[in-house]
Structures are given as C-alpha cells and as structure tokens.
PDB file of N, CA and C in Angstrom:
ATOM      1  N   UNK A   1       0.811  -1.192   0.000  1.00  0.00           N
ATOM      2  CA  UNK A   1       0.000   0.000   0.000  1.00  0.00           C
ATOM      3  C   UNK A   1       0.862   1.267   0.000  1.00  0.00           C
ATOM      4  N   UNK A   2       2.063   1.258   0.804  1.00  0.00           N
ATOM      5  CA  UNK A   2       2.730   2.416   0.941  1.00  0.00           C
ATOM      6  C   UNK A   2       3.587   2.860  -0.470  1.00  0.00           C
ATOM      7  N   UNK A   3       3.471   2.159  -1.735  1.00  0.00           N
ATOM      8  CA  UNK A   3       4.845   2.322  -2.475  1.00  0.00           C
ATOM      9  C   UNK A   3       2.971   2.675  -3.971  1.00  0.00           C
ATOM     10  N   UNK A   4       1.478   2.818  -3.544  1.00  0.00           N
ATOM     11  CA  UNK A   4       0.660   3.564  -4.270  1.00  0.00           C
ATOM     12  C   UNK A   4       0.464   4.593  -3.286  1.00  0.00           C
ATOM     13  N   UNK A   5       0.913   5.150  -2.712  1.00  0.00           N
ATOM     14  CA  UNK A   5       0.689   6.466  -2.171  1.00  0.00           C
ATOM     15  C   UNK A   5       0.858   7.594  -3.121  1.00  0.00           C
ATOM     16  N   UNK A   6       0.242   8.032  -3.532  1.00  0.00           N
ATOM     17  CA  UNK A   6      -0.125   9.300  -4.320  1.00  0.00           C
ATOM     18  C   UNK A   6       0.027  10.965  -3.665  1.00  0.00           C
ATOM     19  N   UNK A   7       1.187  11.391  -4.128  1.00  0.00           N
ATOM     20  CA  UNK A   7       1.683  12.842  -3.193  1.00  0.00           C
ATOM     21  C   UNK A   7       0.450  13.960  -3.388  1.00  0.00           C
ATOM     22  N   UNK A   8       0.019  13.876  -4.726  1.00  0.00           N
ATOM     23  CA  UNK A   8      -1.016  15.165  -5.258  1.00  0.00           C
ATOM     24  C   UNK A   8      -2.286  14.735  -4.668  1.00  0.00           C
ATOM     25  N   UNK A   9      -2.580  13.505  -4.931  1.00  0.00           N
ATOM     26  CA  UNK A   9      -4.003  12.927  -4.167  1.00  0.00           C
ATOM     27  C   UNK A   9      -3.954  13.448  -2.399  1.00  0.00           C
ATOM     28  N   UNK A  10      -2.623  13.339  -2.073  1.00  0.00           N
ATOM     29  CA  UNK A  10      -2.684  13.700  -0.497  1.00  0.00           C
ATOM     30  C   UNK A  10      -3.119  15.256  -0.508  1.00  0.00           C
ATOM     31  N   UNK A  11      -2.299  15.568  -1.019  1.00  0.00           N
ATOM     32  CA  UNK A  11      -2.537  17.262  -1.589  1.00  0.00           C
ATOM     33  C   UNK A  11      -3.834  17.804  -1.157  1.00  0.00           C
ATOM     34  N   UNK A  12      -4.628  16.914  -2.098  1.00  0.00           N
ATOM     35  CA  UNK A  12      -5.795  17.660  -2.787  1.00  0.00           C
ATOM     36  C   UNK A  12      -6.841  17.370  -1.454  1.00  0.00           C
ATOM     37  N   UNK A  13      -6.784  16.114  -0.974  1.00  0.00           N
ATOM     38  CA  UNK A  13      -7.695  15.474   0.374  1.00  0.00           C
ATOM     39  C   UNK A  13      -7.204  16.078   1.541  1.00  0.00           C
ATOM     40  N   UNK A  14      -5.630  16.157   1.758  1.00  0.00           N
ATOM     41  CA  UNK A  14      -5.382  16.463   2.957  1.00  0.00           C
ATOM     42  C   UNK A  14      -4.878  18.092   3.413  1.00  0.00           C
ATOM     43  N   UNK A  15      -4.064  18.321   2.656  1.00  0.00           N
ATOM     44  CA  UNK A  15      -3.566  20.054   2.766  1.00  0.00           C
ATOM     45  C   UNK A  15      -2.270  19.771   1.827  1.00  0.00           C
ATOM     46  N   UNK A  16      -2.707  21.257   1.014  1.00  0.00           N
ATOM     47  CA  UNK A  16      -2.073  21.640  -0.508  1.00  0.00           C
ATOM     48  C   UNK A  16       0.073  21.552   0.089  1.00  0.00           C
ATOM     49  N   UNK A  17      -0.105  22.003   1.156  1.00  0.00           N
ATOM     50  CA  UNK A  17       1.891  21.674   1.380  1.00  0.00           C
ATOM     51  C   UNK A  17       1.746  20.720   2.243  1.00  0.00           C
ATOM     52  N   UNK A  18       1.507  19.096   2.401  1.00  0.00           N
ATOM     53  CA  UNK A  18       2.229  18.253   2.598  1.00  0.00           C
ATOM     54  C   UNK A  18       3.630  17.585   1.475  1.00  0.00           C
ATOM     55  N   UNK A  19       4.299  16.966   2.287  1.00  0.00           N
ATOM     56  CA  UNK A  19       5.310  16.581   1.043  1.00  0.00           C
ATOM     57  C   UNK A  19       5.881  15.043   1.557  1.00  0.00           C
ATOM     58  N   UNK A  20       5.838  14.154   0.553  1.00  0.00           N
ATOM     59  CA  UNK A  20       6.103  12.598   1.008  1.00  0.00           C
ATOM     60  C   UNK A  20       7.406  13.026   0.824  1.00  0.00           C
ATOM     61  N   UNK A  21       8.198  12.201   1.579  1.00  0.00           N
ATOM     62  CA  UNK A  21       9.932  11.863   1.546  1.00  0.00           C
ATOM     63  C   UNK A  21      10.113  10.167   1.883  1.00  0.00           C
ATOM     64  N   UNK A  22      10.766   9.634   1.018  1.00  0.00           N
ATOM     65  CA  UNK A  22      11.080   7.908   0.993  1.00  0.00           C
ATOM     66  C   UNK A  22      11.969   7.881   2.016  1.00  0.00           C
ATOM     67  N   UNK A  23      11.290   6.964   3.341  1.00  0.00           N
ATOM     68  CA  UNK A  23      12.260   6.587   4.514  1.00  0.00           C
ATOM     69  C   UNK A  23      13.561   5.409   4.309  1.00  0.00           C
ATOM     70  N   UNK A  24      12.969   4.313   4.460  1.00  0.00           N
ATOM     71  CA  UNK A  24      13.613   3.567   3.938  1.00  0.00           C
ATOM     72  C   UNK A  24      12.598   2.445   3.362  1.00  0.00           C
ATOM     73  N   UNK A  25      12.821   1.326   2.723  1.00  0.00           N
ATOM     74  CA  UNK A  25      11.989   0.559   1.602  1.00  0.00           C
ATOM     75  C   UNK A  25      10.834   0.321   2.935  1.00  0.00           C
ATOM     76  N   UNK A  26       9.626   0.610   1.923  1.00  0.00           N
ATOM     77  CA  UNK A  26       8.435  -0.203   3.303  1.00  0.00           C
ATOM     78  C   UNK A  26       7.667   1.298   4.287  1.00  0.00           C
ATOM     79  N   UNK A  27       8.321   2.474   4.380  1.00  0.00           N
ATOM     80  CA  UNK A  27       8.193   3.101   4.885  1.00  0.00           C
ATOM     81  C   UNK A  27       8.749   5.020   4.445  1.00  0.00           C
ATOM     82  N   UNK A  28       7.516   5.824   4.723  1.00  0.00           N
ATOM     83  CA  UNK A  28       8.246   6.989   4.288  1.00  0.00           C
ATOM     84  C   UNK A  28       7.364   8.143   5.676  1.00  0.00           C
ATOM     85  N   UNK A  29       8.018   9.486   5.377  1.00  0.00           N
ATOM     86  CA  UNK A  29       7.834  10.218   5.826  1.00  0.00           C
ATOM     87  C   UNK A  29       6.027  11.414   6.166  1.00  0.00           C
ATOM     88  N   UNK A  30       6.070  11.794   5.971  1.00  0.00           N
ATOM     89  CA  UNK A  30       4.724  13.135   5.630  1.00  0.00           C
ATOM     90  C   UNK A  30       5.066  14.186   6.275  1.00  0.00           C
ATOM     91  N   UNK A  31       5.476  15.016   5.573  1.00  0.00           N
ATOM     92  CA  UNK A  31       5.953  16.245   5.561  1.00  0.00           C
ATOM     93  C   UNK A  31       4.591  17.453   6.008  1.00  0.00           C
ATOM     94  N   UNK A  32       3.775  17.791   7.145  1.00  0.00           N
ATOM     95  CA  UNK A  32       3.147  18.778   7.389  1.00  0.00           C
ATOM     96  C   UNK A  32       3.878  20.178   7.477  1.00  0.00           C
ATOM     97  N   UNK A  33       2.795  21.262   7.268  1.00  0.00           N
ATOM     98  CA  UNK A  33       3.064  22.591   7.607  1.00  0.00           C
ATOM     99  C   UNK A  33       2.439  22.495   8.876  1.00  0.00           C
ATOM    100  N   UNK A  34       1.953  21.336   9.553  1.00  0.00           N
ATOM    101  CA  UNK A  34       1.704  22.014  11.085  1.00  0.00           C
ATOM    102  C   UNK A  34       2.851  21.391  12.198  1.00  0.00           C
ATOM    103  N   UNK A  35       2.654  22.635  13.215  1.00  0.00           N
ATOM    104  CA  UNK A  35       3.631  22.297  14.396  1.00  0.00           C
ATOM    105  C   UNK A  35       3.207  22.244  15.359  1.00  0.00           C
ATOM    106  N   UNK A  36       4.172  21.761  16.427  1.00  0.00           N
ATOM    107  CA  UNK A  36       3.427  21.640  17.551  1.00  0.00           C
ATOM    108  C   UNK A  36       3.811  22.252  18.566  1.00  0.00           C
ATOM    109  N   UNK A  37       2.775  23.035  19.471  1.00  0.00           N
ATOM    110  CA  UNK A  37       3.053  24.365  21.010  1.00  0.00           C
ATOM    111  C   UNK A  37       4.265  24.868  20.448  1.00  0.00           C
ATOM    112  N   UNK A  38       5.271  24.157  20.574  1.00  0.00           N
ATOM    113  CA  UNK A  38       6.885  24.197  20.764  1.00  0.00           C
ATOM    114  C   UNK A  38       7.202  25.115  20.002  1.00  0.00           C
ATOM    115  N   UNK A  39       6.591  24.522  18.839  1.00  0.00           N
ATOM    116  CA  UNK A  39       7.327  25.173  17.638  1.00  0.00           C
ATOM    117  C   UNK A  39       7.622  23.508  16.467  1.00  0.00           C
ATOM    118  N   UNK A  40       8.245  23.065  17.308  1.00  0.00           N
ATOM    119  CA  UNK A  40       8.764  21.629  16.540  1.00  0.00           C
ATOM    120  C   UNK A  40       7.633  21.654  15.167  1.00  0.00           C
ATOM    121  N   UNK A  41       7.942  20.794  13.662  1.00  0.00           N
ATOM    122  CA  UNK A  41       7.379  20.716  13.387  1.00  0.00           C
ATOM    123  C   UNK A  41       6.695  19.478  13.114  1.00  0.00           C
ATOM    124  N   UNK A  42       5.375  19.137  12.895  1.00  0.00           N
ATOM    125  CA  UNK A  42       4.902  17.824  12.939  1.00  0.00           C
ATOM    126  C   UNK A  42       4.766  16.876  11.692  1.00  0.00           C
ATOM    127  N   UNK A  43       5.844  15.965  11.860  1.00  0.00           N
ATOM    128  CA  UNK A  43       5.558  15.061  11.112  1.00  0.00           C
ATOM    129  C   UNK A  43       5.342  13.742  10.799  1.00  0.00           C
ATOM    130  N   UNK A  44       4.923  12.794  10.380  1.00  0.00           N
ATOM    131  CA  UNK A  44       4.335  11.703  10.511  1.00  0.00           C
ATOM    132  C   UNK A  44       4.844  10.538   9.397  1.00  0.00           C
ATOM    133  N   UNK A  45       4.910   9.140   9.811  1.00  0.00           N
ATOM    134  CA  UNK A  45       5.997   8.434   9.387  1.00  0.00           C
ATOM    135  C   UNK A  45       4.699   7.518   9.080  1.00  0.00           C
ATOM    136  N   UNK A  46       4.626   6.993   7.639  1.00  0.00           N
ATOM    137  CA  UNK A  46       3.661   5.750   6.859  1.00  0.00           C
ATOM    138  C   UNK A  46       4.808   4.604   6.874  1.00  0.00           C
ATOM    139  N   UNK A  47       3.854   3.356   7.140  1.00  0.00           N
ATOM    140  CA  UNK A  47       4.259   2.000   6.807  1.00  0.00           C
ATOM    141  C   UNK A  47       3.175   1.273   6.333  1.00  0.00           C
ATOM    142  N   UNK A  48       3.509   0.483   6.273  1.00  0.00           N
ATOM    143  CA  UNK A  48       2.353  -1.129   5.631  1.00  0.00           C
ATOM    144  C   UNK A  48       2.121  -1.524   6.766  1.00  0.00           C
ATOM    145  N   UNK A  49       1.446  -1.894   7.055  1.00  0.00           N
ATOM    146  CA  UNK A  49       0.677  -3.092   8.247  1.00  0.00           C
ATOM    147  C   UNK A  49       1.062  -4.414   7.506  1.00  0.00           C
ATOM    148  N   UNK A  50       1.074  -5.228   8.529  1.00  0.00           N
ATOM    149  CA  UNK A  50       1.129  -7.073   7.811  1.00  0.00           C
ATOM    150  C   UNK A  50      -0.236  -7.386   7.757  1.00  0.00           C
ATOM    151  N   UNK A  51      -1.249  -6.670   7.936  1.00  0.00           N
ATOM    152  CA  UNK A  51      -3.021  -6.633   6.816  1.00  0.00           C
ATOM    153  C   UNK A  51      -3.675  -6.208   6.033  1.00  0.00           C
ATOM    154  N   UNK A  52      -2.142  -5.237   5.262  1.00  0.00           N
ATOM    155  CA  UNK A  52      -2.413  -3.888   4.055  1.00  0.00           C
ATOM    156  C   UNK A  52      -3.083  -3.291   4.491  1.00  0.00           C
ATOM    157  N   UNK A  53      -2.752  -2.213   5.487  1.00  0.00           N
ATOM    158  CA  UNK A  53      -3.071  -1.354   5.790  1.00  0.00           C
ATOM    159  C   UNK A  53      -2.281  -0.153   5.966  1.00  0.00           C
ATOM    160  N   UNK A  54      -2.435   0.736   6.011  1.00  0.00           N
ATOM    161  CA  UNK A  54      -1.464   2.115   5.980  1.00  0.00           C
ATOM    162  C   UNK A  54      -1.639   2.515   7.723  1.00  0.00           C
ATOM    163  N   UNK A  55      -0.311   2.554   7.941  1.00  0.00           N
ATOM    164  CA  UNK A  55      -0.222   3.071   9.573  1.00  0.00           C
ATOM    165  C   UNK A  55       0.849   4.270   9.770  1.00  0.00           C
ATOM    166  N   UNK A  56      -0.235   5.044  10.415  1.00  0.00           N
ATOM    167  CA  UNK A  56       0.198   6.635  10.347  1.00  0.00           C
ATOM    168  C   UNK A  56       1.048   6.837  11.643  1.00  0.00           C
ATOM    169  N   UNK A  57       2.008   7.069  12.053  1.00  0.00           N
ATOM    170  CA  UNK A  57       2.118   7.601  13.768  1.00  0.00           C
ATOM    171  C   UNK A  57       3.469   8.862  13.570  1.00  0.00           C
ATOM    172  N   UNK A  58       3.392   9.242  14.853  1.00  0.00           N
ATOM    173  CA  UNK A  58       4.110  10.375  15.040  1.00  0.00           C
ATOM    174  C   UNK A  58       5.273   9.987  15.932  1.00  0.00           C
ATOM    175  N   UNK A  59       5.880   9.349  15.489  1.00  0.00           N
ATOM    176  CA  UNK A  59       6.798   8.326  15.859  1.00  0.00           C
ATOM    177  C   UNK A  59       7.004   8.390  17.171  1.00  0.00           C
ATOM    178  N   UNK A  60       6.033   8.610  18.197  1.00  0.00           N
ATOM    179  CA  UNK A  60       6.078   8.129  19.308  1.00  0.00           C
ATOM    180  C   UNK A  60       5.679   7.461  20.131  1.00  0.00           C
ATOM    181  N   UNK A  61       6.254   6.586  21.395  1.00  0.00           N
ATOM    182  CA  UNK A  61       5.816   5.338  21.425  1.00  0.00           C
ATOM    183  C   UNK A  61       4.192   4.650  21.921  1.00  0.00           C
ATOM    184  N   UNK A  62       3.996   3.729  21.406  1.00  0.00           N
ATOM    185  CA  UNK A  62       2.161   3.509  22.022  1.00  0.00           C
ATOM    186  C   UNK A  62       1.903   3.523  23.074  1.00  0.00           C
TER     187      UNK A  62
END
C-alpha cells in the first residue's frame, strides 16, 4: 500500500503543502506545515501493516 501512495491525491484530500519523503523501503515520511506548542514541526511516518493497511504515527511510542 505504501509504495501507491499518491503525493497530489494527499494534496488535494489532505492540505495543498504536505510533502512525502522515501524513509527507507516499506516506509516513508509526511511532511506537514503544522507544528506543535513548541514550535517543533509535525511530522508523521507511513508504513504497511502485515493486513495492508497504511499506519500513520508520530513516531512516538504507544
């Protein structure tokens, strides 16, 4: 699922400046314009599930 991810489709559904970046095979980045209190900015890391599924997190722990 993660390697049909569509950058413009995110675009258009989610907000016009996100930007995908390739993590490593299996897994990539999501580039938001939002941040968080801090300042930091927020971004969010896609993988595959082992049930084809797309799993979103903010790489911190469950």
């Amino acid at each position: 699922m993660i390697e049909q991810l569509n950058e413009q489709k995110l675009r258009e559904q989610f907000c016009a400046q996100v930007r995908l970046h390739r993590h490593t095979k299996g897994m990539m980045m999501l580039e938001t314009p939002f941040t968080y209190l801090d300042g930091d900015q927020y971004l969010l890391d896609l993988s595959d599930t082992m049930t084809g599924s797309l799993r979103v997190s903010d790489g911190g722990t469950p």
